[in-house]
N, C-alpha and C. Protein backbone atom coordinates (compact mmCIF):
# COMPACT_ATOMS: atom_id res chain seq x y z
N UNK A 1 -6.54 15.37 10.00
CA UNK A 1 -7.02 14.03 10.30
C UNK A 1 -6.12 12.96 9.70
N UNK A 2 -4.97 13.13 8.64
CA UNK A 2 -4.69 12.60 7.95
C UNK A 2 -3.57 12.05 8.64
N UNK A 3 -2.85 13.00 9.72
CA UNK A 3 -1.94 12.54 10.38
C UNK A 3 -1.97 11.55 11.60
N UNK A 4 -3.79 11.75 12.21
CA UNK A 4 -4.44 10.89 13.08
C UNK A 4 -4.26 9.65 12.30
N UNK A 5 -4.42 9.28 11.25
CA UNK A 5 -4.68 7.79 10.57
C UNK A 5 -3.37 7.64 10.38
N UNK A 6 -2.26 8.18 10.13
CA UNK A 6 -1.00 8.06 10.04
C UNK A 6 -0.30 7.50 11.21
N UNK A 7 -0.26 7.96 12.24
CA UNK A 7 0.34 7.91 13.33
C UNK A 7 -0.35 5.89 13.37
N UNK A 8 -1.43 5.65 13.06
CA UNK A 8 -1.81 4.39 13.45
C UNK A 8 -1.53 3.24 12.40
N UNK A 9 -0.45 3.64 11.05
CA UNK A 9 0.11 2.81 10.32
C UNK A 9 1.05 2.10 11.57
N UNK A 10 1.86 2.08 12.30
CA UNK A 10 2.80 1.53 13.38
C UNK A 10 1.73 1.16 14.68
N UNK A 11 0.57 1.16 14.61
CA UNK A 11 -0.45 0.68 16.02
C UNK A 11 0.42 -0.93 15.62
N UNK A 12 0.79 -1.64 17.34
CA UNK A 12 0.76 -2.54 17.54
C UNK A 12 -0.47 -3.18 17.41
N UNK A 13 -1.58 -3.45 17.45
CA UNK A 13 -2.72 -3.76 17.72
C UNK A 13 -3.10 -4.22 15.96
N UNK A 14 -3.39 -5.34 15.42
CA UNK A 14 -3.59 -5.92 13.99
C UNK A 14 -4.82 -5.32 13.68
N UNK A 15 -6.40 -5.16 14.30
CA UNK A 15 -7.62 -4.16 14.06
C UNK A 15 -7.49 -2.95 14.06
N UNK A 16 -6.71 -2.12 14.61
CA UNK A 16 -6.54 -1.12 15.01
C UNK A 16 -5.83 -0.67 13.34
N UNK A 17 -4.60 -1.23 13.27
CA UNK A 17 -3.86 -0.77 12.06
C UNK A 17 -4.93 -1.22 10.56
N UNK A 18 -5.43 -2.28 10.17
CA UNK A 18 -6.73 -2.72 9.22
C UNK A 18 -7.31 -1.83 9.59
N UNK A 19 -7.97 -1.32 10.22
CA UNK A 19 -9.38 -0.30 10.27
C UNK A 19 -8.37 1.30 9.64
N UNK A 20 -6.89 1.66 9.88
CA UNK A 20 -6.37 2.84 9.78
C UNK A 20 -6.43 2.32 7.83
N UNK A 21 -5.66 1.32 7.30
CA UNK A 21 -5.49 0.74 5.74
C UNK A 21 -6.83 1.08 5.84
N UNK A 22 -8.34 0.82 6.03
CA UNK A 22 -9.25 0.97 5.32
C UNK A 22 -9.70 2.46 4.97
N UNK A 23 -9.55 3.22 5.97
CA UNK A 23 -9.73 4.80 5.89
C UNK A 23 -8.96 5.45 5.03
N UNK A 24 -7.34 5.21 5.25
CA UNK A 24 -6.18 5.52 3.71
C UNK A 24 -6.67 5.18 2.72
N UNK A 25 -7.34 4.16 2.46
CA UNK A 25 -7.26 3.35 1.05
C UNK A 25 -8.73 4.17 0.98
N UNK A 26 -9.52 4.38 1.51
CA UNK A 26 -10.65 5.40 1.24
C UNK A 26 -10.53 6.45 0.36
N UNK A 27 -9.47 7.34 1.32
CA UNK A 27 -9.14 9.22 1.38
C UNK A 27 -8.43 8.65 -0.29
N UNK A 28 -7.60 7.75 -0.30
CA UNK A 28 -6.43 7.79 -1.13
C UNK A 28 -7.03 7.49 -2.53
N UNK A 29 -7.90 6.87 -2.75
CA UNK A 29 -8.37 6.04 -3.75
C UNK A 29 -8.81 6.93 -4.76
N UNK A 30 -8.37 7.50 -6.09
CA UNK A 30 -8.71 9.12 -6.98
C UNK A 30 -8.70 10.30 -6.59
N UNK A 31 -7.75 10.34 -5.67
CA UNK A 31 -7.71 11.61 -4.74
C UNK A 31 -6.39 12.57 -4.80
N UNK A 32 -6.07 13.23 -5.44
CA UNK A 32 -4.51 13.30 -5.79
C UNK A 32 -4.04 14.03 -4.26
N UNK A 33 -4.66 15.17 -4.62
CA UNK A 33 -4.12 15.70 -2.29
C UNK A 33 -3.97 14.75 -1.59
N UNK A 34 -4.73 13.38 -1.47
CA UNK A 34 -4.10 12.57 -0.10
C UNK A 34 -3.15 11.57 -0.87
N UNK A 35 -3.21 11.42 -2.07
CA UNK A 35 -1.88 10.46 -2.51
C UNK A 35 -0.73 11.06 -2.21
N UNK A 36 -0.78 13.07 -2.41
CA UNK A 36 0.69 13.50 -2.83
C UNK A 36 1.06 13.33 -1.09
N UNK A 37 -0.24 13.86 -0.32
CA UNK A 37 0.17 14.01 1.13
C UNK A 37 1.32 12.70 2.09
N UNK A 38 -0.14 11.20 1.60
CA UNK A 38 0.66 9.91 1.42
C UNK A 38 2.08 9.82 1.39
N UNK A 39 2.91 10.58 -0.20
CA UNK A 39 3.99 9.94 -0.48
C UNK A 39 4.66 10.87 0.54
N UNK A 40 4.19 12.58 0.60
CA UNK A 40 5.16 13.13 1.31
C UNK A 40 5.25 12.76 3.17
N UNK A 41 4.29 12.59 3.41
CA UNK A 41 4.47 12.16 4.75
C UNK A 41 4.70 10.77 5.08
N UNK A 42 5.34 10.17 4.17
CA UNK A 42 6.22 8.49 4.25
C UNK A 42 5.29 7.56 4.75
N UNK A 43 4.16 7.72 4.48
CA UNK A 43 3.08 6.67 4.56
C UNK A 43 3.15 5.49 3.26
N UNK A 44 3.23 6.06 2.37
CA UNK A 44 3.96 4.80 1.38
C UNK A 44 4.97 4.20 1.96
N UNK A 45 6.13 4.86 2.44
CA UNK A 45 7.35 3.89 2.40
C UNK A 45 6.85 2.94 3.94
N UNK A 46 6.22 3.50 4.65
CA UNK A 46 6.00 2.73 5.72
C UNK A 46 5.38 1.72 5.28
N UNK A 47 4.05 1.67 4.50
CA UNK A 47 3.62 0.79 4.18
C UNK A 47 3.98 -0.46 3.49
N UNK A 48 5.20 0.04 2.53
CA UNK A 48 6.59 -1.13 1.82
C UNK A 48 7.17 -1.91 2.32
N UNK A 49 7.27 -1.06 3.53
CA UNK A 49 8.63 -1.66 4.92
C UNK A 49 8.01 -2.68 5.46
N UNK A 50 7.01 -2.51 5.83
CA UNK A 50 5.93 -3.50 6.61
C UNK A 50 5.31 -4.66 6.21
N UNK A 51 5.64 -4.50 4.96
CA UNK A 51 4.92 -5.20 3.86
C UNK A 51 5.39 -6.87 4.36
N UNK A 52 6.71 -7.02 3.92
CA UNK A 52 7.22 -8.38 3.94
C UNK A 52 6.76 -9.01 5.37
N UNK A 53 6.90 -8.39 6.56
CA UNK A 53 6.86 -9.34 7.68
C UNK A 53 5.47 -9.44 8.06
N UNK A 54 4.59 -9.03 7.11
CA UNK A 54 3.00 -9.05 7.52
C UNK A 54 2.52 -10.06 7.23
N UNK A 55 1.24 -10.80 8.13
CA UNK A 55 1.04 -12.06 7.63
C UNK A 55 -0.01 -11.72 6.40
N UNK A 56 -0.47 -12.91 5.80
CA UNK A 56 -1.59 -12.78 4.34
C UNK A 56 -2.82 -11.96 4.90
N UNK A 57 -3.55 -12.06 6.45
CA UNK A 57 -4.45 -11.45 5.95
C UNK A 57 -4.10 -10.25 6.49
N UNK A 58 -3.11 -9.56 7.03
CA UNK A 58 -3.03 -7.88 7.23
C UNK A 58 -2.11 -7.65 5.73
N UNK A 59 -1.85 -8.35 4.93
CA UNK A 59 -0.64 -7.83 3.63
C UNK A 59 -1.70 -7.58 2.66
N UNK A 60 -2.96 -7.89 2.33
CA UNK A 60 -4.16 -7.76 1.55
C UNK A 60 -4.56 -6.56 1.63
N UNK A 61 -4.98 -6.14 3.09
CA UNK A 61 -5.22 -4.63 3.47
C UNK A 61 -3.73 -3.68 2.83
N UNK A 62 -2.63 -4.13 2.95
CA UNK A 62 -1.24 -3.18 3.38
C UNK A 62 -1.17 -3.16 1.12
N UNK A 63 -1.04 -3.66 0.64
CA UNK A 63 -1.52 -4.26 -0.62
C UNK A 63 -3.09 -3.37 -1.47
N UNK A 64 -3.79 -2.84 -1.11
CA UNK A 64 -4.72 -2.22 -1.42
C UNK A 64 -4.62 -1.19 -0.87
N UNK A 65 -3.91 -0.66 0.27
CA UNK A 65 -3.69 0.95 0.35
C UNK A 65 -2.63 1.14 0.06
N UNK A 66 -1.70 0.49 -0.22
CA UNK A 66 -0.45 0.89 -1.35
C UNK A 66 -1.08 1.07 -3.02
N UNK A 67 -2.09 0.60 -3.42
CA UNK A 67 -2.37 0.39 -4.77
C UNK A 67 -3.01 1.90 -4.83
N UNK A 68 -3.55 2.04 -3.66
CA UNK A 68 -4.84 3.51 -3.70
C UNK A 68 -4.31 4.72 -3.63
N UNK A 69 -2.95 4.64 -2.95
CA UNK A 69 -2.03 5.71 -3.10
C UNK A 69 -1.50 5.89 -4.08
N UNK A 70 -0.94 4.92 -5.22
CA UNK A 70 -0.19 5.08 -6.51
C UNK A 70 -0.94 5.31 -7.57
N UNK A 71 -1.94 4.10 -7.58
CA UNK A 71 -3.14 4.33 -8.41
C UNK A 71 -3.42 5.68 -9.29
N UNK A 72 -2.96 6.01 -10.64
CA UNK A 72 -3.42 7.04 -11.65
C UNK A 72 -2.58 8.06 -10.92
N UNK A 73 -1.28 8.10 -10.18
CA UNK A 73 -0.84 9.08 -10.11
C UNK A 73 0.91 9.55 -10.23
N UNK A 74 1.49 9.89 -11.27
CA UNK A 74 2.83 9.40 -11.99
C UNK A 74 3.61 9.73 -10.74
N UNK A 75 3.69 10.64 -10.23
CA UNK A 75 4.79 10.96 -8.99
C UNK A 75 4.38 9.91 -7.88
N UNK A 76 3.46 9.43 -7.43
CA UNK A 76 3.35 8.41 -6.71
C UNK A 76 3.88 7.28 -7.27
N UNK A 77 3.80 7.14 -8.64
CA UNK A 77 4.31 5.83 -8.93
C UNK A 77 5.68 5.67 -8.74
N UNK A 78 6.47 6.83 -9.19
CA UNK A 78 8.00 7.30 -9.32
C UNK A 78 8.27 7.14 -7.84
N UNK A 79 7.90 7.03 -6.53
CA UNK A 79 8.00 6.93 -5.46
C UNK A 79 7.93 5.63 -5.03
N UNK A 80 6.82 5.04 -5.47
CA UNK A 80 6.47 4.17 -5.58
C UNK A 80 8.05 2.49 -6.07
N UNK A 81 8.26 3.27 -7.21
CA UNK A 81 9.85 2.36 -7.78
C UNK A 81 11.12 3.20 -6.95
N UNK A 82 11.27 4.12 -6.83
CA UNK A 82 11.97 4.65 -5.88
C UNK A 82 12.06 3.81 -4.22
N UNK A 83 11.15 3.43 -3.84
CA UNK A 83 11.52 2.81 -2.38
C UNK A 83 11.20 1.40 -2.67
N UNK A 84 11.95 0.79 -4.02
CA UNK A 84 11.26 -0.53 -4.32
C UNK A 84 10.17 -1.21 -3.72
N UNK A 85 9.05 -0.54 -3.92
CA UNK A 85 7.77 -1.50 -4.27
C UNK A 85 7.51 -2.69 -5.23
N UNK A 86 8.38 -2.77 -6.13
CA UNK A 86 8.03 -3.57 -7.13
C UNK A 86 8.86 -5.05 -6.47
N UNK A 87 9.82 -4.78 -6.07
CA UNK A 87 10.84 -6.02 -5.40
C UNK A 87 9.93 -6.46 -4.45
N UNK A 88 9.81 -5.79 -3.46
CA UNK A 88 8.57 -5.61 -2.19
C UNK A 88 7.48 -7.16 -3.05
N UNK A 89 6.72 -6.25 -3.73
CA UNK A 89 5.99 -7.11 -4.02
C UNK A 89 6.26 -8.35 -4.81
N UNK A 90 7.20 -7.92 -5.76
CA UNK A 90 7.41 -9.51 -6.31
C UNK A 90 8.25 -10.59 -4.92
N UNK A 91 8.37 -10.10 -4.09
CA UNK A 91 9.20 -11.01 -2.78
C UNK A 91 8.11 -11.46 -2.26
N UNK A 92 6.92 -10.61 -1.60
CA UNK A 92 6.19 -10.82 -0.91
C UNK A 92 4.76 -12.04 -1.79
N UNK A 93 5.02 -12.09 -3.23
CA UNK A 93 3.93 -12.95 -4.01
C UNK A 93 4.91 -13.99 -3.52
N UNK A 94 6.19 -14.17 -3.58
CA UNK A 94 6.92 -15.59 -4.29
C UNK A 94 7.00 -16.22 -2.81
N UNK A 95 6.77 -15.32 -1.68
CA UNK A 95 6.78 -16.45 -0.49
C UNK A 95 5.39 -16.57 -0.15
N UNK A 96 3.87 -16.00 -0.68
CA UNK A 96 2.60 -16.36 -0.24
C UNK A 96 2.23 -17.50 -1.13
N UNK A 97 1.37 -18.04 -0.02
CA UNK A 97 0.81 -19.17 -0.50
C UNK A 97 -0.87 -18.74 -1.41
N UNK A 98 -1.02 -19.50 -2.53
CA UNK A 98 -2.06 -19.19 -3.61
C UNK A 98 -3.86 -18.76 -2.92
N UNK A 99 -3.81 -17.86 -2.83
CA UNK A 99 -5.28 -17.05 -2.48
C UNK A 99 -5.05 -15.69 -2.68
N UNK A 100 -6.17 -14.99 -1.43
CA UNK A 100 -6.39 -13.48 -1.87
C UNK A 100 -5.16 -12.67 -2.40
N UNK A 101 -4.20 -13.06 -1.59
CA UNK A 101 -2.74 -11.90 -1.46
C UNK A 101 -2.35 -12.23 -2.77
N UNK A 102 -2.15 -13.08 -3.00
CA UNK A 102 -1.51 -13.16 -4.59
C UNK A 102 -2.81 -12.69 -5.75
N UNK A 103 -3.81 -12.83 -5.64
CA UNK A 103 -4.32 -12.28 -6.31
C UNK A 103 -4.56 -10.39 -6.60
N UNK A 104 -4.93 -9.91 -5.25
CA UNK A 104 -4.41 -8.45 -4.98
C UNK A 104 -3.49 -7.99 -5.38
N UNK A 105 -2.30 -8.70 -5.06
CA UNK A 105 -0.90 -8.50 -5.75
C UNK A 105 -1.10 -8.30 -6.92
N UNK A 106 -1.36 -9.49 -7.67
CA UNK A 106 -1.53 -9.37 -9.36
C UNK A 106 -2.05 -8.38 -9.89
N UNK A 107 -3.07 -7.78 -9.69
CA UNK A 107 -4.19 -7.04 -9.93
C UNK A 107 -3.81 -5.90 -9.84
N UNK A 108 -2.67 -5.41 -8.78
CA UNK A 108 -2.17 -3.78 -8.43
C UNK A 108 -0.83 -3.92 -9.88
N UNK A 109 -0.35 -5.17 -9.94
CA UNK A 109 0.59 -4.90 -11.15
C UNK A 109 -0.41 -4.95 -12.27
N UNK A 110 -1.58 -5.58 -12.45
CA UNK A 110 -1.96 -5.50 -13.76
C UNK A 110 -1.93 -3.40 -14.06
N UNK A 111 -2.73 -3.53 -12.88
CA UNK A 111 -3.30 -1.53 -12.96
C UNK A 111 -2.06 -0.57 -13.00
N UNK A 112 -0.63 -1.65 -13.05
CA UNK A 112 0.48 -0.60 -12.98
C UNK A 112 1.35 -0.64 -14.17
N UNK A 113 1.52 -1.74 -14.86
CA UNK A 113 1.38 -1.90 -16.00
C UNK A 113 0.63 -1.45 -16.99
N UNK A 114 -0.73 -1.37 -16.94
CA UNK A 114 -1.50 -0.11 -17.42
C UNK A 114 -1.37 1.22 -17.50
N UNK A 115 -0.95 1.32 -16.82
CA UNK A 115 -0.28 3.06 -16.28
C UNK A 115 0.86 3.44 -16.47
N UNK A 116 2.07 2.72 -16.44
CA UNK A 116 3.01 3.00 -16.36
C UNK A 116 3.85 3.18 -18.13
């Protein structure tokens, strides 16, 4: 099933792909099998890639299932700085304007900073 929700990280369709982030960020969220599955089947890096040209409210969703995949898990994180996520995100705070996204943002570095 994991590859069904996968295949719909690239849905053209903006509901279609939000409803796939909400199910990842589900499976993914303390789950180490769908994080490791995540990093190995390039659902992280897709989610990085995508990151910048997304507007604020699909980058919130893209932003919380990136956090649910790394979240408490060191080889995800190492993947995680490996396909610069951290640039990713510090690019993607310094061009949003002050609401949810920057706050989400903040919040996945506070929990990575914690961890790391």
């Amino acid at each position: 099933w994991m590859q069904r929700i996968g295949k719909l990280l690239v849905h053209p369709h903006e509901e279609v792909y939000r409803a796939a982030l909400r199910v990842m960020s589900s499976a993914a969220q303390s789950n180490p099998p769908v994080q490791v599955h995540c990093i190995q089947s390039g659902y992280l890096g897709t989610l990085i890639s995508k990151l910048l040209s997304q507007p604020e409210r699909v980058a919130k969703s893209t932003v919380f299932a990136i956090s649910s995949m790394v979240r408490n898990m060191p080889a995800a994180l190492e993947a995680f700085k490996s396909l610069h996520g951290y640039n990713t995100l510090s690019t993607k705070l310094a061009v949003s304007s002050l609401g949810p996204l920057q706050k989400a943002i903040l919040t996945f570095y506070n929990d990575l900073l914690e961890q790391d």
